[in-house]
N, C-alpha and C. Protein backbone atom coordinates (compact mmCIF):
# COMPACT_ATOMS: atom_id res chain seq x y z
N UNK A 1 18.72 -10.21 8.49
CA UNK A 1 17.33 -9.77 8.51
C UNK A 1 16.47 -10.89 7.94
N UNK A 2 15.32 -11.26 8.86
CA UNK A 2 14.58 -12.34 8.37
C UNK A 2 13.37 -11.51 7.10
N UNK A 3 13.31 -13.01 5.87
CA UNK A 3 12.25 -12.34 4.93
C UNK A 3 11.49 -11.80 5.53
N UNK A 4 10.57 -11.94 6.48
CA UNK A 4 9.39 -11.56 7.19
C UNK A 4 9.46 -10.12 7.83
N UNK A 5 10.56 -9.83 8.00
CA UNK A 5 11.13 -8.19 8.61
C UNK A 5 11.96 -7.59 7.65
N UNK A 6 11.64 -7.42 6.77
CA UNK A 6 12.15 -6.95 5.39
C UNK A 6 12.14 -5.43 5.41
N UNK A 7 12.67 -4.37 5.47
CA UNK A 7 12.45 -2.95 4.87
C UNK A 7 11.62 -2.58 3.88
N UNK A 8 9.97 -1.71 4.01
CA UNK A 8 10.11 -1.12 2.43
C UNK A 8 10.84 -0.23 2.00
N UNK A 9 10.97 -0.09 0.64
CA UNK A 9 11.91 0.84 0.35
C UNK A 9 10.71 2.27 0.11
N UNK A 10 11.72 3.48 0.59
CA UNK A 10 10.74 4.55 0.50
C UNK A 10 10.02 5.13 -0.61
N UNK A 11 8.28 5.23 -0.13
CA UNK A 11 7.32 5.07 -1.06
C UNK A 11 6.68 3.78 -1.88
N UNK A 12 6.82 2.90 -1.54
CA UNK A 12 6.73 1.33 -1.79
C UNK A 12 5.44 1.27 -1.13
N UNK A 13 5.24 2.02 0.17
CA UNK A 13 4.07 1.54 1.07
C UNK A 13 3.09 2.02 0.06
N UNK A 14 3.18 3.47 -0.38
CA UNK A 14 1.71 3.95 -1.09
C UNK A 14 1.15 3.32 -2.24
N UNK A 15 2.19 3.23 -2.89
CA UNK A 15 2.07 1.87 -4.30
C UNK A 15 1.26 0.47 -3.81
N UNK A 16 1.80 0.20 -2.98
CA UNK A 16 0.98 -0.99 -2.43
C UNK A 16 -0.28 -0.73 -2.18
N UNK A 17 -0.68 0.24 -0.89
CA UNK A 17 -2.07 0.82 -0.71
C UNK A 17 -2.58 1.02 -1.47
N UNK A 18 -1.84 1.51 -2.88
CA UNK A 18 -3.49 2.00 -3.81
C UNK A 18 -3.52 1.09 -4.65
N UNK A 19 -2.68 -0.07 -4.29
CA UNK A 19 -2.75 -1.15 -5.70
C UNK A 19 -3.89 -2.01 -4.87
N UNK A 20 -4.20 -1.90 -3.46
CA UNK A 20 -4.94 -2.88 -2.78
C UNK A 20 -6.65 -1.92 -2.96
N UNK A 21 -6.34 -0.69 -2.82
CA UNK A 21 -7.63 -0.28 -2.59
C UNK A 21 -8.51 -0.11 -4.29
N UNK A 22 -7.67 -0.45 -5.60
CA UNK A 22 -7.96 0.04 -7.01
C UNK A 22 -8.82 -1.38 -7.09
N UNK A 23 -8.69 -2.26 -5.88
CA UNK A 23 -9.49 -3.44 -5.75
C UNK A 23 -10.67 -3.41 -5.57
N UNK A 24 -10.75 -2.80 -4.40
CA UNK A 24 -11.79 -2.80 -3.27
C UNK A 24 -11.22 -1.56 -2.07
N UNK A 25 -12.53 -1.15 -1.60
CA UNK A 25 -12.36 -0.32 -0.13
C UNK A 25 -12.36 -1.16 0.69
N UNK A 26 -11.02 -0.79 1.81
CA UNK A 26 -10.57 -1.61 2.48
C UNK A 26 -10.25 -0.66 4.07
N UNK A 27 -10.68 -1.33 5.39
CA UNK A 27 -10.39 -0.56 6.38
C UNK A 27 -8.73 -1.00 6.59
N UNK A 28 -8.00 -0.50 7.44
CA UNK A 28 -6.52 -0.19 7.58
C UNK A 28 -6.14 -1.67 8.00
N UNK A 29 -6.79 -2.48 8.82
CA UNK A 29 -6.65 -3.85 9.24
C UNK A 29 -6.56 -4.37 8.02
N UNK A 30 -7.70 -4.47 7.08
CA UNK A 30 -7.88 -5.53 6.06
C UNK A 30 -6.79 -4.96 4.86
N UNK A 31 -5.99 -3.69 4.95
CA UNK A 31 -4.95 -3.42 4.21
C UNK A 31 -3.93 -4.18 4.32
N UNK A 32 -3.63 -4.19 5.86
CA UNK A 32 -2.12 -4.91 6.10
C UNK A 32 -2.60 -6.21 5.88
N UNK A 33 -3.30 -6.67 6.38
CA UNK A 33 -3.43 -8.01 6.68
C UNK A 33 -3.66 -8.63 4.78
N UNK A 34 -4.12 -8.25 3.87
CA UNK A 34 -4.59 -8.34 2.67
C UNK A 34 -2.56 -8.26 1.74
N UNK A 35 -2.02 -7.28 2.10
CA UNK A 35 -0.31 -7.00 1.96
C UNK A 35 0.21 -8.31 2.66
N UNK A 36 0.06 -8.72 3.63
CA UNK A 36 0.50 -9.86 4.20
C UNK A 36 0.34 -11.32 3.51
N UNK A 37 -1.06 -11.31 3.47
CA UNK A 37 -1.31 -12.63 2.85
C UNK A 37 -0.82 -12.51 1.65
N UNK A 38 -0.64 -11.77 0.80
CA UNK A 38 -0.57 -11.23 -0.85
C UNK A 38 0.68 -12.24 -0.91
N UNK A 39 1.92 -11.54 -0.10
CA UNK A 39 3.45 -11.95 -0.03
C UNK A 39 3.69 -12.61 1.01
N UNK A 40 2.51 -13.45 0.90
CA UNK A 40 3.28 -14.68 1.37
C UNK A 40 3.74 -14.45 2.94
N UNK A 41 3.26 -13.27 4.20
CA UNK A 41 4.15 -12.71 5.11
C UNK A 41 5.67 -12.32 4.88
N UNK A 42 6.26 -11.87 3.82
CA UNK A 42 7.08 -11.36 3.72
C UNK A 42 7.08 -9.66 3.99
N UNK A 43 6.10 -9.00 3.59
CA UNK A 43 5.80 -8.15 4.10
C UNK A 43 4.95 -8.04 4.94
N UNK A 44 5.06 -7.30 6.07
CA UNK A 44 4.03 -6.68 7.29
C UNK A 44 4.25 -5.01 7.88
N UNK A 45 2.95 -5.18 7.04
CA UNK A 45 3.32 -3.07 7.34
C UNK A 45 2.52 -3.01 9.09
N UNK A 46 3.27 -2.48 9.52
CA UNK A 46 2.92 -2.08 11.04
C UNK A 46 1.72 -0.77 11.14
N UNK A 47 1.51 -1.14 12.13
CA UNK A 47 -0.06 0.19 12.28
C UNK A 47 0.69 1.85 12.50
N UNK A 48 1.89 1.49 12.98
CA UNK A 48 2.81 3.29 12.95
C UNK A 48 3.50 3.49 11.45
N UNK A 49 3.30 2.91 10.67
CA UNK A 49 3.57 2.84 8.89
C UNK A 49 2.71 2.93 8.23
N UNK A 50 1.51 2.56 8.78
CA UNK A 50 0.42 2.19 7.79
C UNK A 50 -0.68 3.64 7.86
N UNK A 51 -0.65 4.05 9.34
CA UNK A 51 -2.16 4.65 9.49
C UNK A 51 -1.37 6.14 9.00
N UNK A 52 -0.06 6.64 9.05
CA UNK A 52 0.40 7.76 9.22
C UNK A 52 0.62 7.94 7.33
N UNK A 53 0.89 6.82 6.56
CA UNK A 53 0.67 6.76 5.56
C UNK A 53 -0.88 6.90 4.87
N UNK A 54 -1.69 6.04 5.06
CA UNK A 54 -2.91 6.40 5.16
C UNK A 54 -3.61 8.33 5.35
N UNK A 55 -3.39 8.51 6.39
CA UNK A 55 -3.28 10.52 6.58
C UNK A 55 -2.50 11.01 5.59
N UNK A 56 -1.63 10.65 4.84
CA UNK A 56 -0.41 11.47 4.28
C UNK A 56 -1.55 11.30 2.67
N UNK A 57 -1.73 10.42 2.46
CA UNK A 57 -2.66 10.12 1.23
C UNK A 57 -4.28 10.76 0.94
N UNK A 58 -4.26 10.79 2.03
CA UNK A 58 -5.77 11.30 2.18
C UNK A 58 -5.80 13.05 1.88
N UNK A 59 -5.11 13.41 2.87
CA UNK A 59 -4.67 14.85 2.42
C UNK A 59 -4.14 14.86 0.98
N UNK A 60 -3.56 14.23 0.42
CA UNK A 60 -2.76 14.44 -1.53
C UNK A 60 -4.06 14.35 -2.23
N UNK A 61 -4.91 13.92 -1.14
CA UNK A 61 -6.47 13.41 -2.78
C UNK A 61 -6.58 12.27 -2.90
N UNK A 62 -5.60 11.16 -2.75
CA UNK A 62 -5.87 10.04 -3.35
C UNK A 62 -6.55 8.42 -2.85
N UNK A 63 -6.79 9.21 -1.75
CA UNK A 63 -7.77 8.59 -1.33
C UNK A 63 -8.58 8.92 -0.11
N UNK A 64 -10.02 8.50 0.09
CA UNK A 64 -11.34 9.02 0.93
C UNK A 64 -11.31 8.02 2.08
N UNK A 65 -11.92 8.66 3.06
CA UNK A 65 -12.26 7.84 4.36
C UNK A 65 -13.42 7.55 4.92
N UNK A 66 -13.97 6.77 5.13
CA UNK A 66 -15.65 6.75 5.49
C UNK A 66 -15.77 5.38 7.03
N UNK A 67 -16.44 6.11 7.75
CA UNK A 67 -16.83 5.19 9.15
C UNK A 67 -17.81 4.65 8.45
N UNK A 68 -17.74 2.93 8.57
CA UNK A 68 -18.64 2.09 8.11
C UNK A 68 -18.68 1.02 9.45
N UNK A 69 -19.42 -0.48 8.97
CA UNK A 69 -19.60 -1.52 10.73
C UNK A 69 -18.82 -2.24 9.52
N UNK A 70 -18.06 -3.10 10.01
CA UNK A 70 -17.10 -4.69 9.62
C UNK A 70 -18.23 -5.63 9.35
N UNK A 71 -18.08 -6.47 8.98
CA UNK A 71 -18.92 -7.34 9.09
C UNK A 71 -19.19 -8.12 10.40
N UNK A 72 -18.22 -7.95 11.29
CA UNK A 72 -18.24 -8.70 12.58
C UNK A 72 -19.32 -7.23 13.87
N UNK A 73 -19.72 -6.20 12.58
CA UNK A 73 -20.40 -5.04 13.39
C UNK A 73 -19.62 -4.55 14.55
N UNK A 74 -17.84 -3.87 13.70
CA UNK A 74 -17.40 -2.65 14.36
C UNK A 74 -17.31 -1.81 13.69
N UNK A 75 -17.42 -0.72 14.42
CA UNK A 75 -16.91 0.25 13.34
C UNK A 75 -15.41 0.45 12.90
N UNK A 76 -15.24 1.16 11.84
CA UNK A 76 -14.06 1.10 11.19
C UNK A 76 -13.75 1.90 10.27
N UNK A 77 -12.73 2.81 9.75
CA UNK A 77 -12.77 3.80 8.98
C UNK A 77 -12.27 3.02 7.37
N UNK A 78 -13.21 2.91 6.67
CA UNK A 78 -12.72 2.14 5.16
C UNK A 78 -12.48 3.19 3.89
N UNK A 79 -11.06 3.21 3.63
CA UNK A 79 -10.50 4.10 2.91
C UNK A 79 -11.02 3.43 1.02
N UNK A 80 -10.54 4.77 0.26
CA UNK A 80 -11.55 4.11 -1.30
C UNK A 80 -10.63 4.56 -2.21
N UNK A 81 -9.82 4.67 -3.23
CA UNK A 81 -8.92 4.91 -3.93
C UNK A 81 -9.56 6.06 -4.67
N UNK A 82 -9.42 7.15 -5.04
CA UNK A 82 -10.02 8.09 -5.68
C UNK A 82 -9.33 8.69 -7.59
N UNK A 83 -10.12 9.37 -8.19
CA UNK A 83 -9.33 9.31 -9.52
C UNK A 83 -8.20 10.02 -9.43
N UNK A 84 -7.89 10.75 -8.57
CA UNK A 84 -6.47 11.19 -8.30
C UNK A 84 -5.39 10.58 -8.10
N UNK A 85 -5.93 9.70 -7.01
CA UNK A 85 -5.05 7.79 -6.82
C UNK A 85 -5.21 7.13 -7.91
N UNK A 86 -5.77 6.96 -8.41
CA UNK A 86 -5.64 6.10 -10.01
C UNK A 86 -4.72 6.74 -10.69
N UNK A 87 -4.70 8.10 -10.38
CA UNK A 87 -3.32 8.64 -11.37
C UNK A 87 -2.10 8.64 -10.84
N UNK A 88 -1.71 8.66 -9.11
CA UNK A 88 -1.03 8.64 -8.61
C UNK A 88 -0.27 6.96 -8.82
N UNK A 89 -1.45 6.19 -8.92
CA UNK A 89 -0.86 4.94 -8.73
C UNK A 89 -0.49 4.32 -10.60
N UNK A 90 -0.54 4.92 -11.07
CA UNK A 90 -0.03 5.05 -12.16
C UNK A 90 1.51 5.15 -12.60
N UNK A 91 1.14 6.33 -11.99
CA UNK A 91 3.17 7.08 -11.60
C UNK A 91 3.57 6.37 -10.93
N UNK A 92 3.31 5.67 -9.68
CA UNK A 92 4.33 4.98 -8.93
C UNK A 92 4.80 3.46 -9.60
N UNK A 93 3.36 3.17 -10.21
CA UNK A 93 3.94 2.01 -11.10
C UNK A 93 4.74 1.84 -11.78
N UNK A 94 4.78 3.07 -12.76
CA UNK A 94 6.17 3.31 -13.20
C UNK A 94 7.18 3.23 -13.10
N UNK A 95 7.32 4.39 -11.86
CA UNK A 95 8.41 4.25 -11.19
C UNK A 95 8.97 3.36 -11.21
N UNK A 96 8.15 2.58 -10.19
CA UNK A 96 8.38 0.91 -9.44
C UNK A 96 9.32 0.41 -10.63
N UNK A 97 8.82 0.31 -11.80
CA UNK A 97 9.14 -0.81 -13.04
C UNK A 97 10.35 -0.17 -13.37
N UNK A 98 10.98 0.84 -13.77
CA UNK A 98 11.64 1.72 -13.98
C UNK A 98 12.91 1.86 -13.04
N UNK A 99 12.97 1.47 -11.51
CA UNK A 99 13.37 1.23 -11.06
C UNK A 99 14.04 -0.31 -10.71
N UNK A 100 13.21 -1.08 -10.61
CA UNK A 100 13.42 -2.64 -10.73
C UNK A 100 14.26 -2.64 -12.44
N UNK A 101 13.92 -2.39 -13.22
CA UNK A 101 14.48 -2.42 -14.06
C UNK A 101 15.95 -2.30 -13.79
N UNK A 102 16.81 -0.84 -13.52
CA UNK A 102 17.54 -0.30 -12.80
C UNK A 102 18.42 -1.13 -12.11
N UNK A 103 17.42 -1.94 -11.40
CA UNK A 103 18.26 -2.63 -10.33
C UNK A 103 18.63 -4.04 -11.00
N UNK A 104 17.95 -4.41 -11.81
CA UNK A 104 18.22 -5.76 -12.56
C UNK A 104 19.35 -5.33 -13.21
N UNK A 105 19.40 -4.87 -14.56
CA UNK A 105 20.63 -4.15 -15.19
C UNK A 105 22.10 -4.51 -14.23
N UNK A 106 21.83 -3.91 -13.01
CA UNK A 106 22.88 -4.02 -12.20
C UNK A 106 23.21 -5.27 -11.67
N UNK A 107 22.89 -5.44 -11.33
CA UNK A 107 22.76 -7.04 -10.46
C UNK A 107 23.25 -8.27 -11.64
N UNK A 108 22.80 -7.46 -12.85
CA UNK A 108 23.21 -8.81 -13.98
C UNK A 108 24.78 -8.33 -14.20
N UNK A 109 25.35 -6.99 -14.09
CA UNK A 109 26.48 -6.68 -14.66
C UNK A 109 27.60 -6.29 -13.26
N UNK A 110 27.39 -6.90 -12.29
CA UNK A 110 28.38 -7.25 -10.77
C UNK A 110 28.39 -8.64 -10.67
């Protein structure tokens, strides 16, 4: 498997999304593409990962959707991290660390 086609691991995508949007509101293009440049193209979340994730979040609370123009004047739906997502993305941080942790531990003792 090339770096560039890498697996996320499940729930990795939402952590990411709300770590991009605790930035800035961002439409679904300037998500991936913003995840992309971040890592270097090691990651590339696809638009059947991204937008169905996106819906799954929106419904939990943790984040809003609003039709706005791009700057290139299209329209575009630009999602906003909400205080529910600030708490959500809290927990996953955790997680995340908590886990990596986990996996280091191991990796040092094989």
């Amino acid at each position: 498997m090339t770096p560039s086609r890498r697996e996320l691991l499940p729930g990795l995508l939402d952590l990411l999304v709300l770590k991009t949007l605790r930035v800035q509101s961002m439409h679904g293009y300037g998500i991936a593409q913003h995840l992309q440049r971040l890592s270097q193209d090691v990651i590339q979340v696809e638009e059947g990962s991204l937008y169905p994730a996106l819906q799954r979040m929106r419904q939990k609370g943790w984040i809003t959707a609003e039709w706005k123009r791009t700057p290139n004047n299209q329209r575009a739906r630009y999602y906003e991290i909400t205080a529910r997502g600030l708490e959500q993305l809290g927990e996953e941080e955790k997680g995340f660390t908590e886990l990596m942790t986990a996996v280091r531990r191991i990796l040092r003792a094989v």
